[in-house]
PDB file of N, CA and C in Angstrom:
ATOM      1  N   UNK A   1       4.510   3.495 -22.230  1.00  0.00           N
ATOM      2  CA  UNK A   1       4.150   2.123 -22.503  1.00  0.00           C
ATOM      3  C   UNK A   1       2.928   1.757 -21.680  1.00  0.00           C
ATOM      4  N   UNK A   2       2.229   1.197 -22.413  1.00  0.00           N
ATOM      5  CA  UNK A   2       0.969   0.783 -21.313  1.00  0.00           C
ATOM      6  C   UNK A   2       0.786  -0.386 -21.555  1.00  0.00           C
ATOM      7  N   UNK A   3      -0.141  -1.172 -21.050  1.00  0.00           N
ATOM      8  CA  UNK A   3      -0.888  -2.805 -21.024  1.00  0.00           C
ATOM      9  C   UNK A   3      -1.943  -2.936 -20.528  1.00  0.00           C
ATOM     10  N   UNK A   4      -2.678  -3.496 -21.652  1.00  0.00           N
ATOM     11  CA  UNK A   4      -3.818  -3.912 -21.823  1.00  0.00           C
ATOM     12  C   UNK A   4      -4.055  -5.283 -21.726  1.00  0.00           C
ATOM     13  N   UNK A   5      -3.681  -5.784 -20.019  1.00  0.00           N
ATOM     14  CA  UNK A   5      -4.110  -7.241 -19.626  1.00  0.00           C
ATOM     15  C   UNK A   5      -5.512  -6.896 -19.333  1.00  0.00           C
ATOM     16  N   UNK A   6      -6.163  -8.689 -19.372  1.00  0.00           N
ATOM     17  CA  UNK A   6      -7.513  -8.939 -19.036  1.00  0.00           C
ATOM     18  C   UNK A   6      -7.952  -7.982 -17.701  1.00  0.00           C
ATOM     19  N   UNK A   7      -8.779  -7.663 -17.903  1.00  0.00           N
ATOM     20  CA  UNK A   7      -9.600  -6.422 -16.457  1.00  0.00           C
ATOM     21  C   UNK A   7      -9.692  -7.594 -15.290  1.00  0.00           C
ATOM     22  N   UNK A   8      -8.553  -8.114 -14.602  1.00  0.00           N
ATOM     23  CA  UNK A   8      -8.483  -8.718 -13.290  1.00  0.00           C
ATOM     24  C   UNK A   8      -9.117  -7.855 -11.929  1.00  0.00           C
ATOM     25  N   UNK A   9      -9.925  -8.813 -11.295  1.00  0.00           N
ATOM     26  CA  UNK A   9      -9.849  -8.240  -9.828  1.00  0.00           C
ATOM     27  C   UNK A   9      -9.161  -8.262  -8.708  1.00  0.00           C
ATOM     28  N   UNK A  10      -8.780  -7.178  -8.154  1.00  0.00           N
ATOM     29  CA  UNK A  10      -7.422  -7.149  -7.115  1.00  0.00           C
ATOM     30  C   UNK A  10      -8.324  -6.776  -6.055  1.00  0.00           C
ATOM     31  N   UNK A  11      -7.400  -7.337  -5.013  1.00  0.00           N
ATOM     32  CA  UNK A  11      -8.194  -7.448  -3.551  1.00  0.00           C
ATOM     33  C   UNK A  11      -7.359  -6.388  -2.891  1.00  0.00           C
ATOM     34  N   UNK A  12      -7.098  -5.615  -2.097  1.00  0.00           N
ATOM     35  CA  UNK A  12      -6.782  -4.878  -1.146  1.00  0.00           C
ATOM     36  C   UNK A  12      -7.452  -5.071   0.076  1.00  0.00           C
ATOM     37  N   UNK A  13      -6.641  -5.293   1.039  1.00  0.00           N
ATOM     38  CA  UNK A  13      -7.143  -4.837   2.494  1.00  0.00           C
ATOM     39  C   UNK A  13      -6.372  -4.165   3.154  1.00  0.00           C
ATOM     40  N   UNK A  14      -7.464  -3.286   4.045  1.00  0.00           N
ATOM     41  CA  UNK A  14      -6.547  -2.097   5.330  1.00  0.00           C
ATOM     42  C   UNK A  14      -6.150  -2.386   6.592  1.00  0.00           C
ATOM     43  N   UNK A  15      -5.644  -1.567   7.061  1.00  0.00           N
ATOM     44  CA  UNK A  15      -4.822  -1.399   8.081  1.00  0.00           C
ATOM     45  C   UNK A  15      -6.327  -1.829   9.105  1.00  0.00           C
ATOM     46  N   UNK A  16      -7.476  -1.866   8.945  1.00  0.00           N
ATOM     47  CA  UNK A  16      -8.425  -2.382   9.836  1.00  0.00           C
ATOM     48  C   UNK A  16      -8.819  -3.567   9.364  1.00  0.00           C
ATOM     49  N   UNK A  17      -8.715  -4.185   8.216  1.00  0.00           N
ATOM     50  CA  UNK A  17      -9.070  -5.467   7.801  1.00  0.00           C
ATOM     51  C   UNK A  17     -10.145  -5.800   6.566  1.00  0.00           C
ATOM     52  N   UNK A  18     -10.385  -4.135   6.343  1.00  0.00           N
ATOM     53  CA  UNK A  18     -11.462  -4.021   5.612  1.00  0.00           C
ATOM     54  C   UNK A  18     -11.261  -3.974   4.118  1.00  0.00           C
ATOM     55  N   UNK A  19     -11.533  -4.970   3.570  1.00  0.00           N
ATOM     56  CA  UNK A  19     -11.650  -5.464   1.898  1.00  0.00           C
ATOM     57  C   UNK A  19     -12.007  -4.560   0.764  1.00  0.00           C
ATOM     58  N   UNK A  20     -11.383  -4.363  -0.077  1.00  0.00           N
ATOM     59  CA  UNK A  20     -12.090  -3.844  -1.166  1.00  0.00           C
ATOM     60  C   UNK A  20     -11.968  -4.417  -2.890  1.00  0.00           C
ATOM     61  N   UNK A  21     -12.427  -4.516  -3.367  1.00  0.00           N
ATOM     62  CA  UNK A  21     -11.684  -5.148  -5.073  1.00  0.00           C
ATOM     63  C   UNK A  21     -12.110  -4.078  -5.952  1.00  0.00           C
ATOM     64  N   UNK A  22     -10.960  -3.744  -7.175  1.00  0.00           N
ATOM     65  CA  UNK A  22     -10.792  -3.295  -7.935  1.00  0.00           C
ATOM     66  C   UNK A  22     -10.511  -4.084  -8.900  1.00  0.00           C
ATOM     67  N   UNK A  23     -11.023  -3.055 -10.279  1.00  0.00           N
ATOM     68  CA  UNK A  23     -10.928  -3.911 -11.522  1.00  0.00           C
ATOM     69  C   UNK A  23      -9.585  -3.538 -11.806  1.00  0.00           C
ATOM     70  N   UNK A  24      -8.022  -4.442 -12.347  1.00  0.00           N
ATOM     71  CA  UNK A  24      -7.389  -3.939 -13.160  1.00  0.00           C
ATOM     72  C   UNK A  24      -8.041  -3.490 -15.001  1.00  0.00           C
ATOM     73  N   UNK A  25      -7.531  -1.944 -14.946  1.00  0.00           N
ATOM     74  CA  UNK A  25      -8.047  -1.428 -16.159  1.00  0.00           C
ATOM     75  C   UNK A  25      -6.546  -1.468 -17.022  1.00  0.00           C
ATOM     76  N   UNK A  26      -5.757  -1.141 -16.625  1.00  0.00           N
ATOM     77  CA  UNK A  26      -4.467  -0.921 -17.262  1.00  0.00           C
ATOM     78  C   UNK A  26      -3.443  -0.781 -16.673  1.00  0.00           C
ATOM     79  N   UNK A  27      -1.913  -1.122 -17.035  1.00  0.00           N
ATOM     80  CA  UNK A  27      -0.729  -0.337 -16.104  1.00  0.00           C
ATOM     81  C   UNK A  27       0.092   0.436 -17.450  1.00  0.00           C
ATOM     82  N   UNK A  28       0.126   1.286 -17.017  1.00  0.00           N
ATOM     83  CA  UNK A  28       1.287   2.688 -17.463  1.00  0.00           C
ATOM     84  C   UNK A  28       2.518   2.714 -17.181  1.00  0.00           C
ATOM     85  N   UNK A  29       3.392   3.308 -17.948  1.00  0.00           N
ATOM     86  CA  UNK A  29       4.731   3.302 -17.317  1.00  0.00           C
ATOM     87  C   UNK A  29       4.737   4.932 -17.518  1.00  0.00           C
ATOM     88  N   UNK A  30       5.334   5.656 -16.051  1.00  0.00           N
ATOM     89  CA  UNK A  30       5.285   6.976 -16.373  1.00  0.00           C
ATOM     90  C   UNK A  30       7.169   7.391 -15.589  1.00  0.00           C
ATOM     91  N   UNK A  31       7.580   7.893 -16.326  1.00  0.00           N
ATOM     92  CA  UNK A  31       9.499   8.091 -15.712  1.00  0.00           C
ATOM     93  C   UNK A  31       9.735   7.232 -14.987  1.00  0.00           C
ATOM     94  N   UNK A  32      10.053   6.042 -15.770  1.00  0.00           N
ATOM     95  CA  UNK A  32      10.597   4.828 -15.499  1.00  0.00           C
ATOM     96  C   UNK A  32       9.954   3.972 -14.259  1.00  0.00           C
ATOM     97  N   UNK A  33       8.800   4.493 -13.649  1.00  0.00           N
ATOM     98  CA  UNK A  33       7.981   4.084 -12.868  1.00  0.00           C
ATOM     99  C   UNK A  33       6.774   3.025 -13.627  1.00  0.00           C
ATOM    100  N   UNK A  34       5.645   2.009 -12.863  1.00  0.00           N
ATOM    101  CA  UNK A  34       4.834   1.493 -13.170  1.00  0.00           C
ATOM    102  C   UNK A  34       3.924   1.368 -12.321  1.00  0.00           C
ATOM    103  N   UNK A  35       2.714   1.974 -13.236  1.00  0.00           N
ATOM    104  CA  UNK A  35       1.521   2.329 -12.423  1.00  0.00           C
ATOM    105  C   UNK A  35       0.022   1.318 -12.734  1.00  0.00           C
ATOM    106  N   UNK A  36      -0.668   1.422 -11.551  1.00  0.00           N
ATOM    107  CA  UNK A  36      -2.140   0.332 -11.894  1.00  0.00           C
ATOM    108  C   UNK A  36      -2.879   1.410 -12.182  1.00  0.00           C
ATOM    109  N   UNK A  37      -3.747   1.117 -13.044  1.00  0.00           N
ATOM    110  CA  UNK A  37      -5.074   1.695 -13.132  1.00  0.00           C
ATOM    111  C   UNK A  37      -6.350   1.362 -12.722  1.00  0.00           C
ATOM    112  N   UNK A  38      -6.864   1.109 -11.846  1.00  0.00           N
ATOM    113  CA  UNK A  38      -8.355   0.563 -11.297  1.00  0.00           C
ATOM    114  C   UNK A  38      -9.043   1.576 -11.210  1.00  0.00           C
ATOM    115  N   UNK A  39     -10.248   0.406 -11.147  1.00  0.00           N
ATOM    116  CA  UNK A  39     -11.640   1.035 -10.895  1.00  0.00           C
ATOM    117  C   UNK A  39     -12.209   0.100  -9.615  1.00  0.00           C
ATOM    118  N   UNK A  40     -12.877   1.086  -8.733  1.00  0.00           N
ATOM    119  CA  UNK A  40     -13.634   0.096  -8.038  1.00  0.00           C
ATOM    120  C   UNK A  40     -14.372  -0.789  -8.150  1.00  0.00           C
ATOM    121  N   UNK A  41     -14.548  -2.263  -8.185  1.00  0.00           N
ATOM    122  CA  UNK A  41     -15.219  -3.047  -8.785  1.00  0.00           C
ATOM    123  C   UNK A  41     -16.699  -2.445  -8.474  1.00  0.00           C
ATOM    124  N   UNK A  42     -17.558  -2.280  -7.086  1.00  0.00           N
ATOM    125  CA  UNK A  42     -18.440  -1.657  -7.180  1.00  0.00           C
ATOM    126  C   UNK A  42     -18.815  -0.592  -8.039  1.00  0.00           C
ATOM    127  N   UNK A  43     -17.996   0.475  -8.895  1.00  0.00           N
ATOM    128  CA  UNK A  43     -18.482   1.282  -9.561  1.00  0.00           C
ATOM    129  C   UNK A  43     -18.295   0.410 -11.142  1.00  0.00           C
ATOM    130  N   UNK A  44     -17.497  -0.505 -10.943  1.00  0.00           N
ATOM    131  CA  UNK A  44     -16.923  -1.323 -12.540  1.00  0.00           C
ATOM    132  C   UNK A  44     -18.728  -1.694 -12.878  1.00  0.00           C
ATOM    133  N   UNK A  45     -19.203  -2.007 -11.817  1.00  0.00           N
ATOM    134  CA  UNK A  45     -20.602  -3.265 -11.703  1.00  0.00           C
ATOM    135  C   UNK A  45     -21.758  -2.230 -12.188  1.00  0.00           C
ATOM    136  N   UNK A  46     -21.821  -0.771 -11.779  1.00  0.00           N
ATOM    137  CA  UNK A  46     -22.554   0.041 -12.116  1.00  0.00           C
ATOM    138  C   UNK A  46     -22.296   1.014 -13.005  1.00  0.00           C
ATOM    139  N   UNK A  47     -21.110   0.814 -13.932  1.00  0.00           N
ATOM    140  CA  UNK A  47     -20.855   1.750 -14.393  1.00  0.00           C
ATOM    141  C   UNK A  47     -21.759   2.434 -15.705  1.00  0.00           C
ATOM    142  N   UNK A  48     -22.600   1.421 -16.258  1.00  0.00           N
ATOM    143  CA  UNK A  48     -23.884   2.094 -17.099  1.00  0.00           C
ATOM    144  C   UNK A  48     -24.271   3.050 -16.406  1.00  0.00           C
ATOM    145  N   UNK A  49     -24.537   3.303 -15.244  1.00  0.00           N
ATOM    146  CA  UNK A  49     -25.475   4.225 -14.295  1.00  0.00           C
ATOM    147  C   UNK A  49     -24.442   5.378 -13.620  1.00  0.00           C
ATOM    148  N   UNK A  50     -23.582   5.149 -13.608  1.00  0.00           N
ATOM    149  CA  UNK A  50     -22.900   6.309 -13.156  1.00  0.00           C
ATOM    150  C   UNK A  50     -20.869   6.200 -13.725  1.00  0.00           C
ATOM    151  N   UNK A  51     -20.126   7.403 -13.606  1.00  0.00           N
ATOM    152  CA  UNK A  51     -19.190   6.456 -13.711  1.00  0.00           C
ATOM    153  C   UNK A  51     -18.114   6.256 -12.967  1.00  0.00           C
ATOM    154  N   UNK A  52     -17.398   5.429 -12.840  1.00  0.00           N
ATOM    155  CA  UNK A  52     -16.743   4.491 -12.193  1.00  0.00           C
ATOM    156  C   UNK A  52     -15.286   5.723 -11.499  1.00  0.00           C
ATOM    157  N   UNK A  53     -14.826   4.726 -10.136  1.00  0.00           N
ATOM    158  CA  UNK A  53     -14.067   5.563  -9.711  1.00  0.00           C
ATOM    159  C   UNK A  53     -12.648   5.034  -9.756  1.00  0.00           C
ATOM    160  N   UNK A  54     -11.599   5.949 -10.465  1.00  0.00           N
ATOM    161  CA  UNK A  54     -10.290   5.287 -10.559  1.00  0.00           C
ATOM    162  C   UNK A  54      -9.253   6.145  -9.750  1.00  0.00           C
ATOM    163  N   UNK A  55      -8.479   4.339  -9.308  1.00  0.00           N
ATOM    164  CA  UNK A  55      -7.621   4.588  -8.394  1.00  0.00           C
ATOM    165  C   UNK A  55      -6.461   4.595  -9.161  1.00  0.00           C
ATOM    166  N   UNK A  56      -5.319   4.909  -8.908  1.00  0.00           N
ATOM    167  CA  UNK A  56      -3.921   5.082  -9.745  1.00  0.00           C
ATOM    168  C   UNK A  56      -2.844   4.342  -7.986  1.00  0.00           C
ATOM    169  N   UNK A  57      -2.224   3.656  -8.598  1.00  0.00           N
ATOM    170  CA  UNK A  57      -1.251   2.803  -7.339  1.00  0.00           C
ATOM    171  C   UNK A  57      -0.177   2.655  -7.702  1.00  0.00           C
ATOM    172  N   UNK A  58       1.031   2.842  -7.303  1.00  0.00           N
ATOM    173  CA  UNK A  58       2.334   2.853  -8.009  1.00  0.00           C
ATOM    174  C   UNK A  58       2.788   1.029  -7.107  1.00  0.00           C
ATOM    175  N   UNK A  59       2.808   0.951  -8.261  1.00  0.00           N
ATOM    176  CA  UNK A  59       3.968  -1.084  -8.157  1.00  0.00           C
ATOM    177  C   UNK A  59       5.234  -0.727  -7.711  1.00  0.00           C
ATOM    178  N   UNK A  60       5.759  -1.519  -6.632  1.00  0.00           N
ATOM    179  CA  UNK A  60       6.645  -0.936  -6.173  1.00  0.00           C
ATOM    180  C   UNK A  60       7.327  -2.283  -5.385  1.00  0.00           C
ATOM    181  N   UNK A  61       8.847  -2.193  -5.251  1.00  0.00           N
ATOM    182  CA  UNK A  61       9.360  -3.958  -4.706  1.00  0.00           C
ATOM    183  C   UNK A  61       9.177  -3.636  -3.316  1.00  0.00           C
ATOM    184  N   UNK A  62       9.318  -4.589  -2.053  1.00  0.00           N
ATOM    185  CA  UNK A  62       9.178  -4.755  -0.850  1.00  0.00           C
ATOM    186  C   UNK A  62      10.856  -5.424  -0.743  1.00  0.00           C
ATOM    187  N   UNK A  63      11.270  -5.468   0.705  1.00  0.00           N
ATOM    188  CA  UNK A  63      12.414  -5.805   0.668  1.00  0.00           C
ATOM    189  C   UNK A  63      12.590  -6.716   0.803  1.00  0.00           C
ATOM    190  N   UNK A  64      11.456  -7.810   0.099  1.00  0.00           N
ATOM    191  CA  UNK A  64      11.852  -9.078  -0.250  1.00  0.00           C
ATOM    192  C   UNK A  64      11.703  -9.548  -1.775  1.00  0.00           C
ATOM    193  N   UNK A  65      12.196  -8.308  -1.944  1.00  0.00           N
ATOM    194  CA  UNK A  65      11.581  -8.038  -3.873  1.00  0.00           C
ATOM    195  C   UNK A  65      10.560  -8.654  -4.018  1.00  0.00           C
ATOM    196  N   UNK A  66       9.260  -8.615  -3.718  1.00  0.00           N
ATOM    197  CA  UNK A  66       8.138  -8.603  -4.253  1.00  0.00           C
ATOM    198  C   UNK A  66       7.257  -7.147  -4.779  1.00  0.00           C
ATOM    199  N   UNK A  67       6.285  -8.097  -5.249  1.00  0.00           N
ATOM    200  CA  UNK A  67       6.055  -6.540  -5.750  1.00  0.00           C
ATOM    201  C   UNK A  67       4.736  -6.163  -4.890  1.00  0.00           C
ATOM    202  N   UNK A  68       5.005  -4.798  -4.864  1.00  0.00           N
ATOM    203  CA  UNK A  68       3.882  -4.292  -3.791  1.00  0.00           C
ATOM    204  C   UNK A  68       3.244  -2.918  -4.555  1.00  0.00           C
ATOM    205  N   UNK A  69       1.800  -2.312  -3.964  1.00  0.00           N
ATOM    206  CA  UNK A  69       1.145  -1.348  -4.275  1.00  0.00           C
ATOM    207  C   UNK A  69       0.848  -0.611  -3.584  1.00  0.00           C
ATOM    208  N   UNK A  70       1.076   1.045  -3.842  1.00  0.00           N
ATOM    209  CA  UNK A  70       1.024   2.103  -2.934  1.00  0.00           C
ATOM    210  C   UNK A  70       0.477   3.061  -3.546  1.00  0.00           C
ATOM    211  N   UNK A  71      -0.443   3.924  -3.140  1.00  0.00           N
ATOM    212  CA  UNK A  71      -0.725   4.888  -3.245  1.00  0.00           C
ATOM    213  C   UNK A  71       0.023   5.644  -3.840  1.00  0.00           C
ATOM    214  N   UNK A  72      -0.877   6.946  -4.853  1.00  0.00           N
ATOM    215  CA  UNK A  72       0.556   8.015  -5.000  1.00  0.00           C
ATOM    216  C   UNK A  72      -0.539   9.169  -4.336  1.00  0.00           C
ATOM    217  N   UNK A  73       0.305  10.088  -3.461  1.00  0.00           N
ATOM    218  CA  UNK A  73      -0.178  10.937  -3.078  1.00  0.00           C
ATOM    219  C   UNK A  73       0.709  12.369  -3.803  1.00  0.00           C
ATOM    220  N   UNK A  74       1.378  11.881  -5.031  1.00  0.00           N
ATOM    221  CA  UNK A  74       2.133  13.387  -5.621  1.00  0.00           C
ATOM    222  C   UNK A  74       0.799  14.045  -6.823  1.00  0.00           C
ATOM    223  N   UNK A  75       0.437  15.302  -7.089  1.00  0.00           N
ATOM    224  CA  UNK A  75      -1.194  15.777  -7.986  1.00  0.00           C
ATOM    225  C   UNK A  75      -0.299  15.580  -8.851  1.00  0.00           C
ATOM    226  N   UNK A  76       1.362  15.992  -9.227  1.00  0.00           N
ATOM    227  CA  UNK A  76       1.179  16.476 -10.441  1.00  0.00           C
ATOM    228  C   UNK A  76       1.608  14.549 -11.054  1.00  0.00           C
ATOM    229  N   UNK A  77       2.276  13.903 -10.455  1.00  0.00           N
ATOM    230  CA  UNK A  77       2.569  12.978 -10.749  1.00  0.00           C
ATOM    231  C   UNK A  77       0.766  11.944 -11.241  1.00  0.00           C
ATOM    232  N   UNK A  78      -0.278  11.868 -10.383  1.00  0.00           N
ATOM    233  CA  UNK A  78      -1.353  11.370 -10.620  1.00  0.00           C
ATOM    234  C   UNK A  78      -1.763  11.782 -11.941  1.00  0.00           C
ATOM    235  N   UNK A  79      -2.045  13.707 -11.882  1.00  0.00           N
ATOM    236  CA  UNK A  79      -2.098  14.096 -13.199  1.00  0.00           C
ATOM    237  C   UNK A  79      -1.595  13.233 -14.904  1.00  0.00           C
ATOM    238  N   UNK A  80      -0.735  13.255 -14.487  1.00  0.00           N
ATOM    239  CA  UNK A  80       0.427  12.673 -15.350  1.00  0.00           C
ATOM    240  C   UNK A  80      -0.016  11.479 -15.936  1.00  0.00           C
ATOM    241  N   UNK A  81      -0.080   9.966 -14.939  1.00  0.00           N
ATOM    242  CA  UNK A  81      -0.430   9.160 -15.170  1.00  0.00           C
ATOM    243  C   UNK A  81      -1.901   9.084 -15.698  1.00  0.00           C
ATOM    244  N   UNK A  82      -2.961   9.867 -15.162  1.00  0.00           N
ATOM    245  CA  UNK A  82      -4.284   9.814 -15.330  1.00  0.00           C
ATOM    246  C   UNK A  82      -4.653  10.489 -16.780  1.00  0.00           C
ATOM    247  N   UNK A  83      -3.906  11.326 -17.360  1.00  0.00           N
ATOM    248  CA  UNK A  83      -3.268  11.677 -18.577  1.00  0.00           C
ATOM    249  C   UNK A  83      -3.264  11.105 -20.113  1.00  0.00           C
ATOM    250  N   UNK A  84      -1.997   9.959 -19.609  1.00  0.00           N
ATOM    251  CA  UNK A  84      -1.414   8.966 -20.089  1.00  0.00           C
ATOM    252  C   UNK A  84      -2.227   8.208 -20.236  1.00  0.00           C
ATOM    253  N   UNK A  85      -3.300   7.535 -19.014  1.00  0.00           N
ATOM    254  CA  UNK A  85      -4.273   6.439 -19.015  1.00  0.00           C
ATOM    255  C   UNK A  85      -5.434   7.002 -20.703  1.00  0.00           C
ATOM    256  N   UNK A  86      -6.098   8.434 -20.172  1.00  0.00           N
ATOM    257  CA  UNK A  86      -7.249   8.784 -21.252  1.00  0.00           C
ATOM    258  C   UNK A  86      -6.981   8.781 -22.410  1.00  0.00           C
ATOM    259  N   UNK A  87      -5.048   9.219 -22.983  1.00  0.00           N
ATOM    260  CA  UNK A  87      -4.905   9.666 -24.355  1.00  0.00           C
ATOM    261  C   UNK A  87      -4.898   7.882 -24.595  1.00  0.00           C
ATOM    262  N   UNK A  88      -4.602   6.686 -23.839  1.00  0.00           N
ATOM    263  CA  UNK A  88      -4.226   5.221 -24.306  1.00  0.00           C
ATOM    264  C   UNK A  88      -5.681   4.934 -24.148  1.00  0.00           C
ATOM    265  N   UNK A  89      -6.446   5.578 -23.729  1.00  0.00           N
ATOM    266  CA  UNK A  89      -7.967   4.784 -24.209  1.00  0.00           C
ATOM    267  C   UNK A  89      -8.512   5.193 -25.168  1.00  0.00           C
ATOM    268  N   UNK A  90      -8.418   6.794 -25.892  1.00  0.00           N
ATOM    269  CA  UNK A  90      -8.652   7.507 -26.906  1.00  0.00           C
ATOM    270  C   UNK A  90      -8.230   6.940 -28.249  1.00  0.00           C
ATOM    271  N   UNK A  91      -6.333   5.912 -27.825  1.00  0.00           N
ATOM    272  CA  UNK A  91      -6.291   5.737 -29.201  1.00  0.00           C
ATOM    273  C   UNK A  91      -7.108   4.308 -29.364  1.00  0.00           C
ATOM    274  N   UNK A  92      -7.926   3.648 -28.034  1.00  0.00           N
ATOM    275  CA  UNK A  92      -8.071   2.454 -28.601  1.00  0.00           C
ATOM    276  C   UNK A  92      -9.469   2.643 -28.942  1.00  0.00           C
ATOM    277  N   UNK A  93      -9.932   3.558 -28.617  1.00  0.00           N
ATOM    278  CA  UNK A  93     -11.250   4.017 -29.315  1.00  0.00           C
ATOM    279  C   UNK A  93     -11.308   4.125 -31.296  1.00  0.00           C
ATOM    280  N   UNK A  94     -10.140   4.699 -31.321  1.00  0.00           N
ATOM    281  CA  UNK A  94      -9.852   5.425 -32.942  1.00  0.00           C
ATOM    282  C   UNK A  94      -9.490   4.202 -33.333  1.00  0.00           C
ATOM    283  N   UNK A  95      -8.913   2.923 -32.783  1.00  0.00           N
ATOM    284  CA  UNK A  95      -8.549   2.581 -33.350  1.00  0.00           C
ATOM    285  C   UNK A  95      -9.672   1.362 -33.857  1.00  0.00           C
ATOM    286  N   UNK A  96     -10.302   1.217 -32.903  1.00  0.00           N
ATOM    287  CA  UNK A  96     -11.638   0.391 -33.094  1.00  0.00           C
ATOM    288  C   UNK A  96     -12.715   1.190 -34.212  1.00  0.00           C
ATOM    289  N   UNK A  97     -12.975   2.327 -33.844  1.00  0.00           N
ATOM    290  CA  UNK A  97     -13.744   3.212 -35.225  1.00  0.00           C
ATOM    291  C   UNK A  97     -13.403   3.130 -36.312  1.00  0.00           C
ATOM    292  N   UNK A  98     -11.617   3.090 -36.964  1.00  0.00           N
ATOM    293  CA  UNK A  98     -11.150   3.285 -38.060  1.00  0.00           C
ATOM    294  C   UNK A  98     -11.376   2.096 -39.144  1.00  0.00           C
ATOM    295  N   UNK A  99     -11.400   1.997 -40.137  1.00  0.00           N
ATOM    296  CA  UNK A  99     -11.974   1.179 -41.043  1.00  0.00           C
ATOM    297  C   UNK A  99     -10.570  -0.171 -41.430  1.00  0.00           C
ATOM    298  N   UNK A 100     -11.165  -1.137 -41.407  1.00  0.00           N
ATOM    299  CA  UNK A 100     -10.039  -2.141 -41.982  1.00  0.00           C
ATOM    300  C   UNK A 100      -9.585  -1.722 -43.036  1.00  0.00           C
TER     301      UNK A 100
END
């Protein structure tokens, strides 16, 4: 299952204080999990010129059930999702090409 909300910008900051925003591109659902798809807004801004760099973040509750975002550091699991993301942009390509 995927979703195709408006390309929002999400803010992240680190463990030093230091800011970054990403575009939401999409979220995936991969074995009953739910994943973000971003791009760095800096590469979103240049992406005619080069292309853009995507992050994959697994949504995840905090123990105040909110929802929170983490890294995935599993390849085959990223694989997976990053996968999932190209074949759901492929069909929205075909599906925009195909004739009314």
């Amino acid at each position: 299952m995927t979703s195709n909300e408006p390309n929002d910008l999400i803010e992240f900051v680190d463990e030093e204080g230091e800011s970054a925003q990403f575009e939401h591109l999409m979220t995936i659902e991969h074995d009953n999990d739910y994943y973000l798809i971003l791009m760095t807004a800096e590469s979103a801004v240049n992406e005619a010129s080069e292309e853009g760099e995507i992050v994959i973040m697994k949504i995840v509750q905090d123990a105040n059930d909110e929802e929170c975002y983490t890294p995935v550091e599993d390849e085959q699991v990223l694989n997976a999702v990053y996968e999932k993301f190209i074949k759901a942009i492929e069909e929205e390509e075909d599906e925009e090409t195909e004739p009314a």
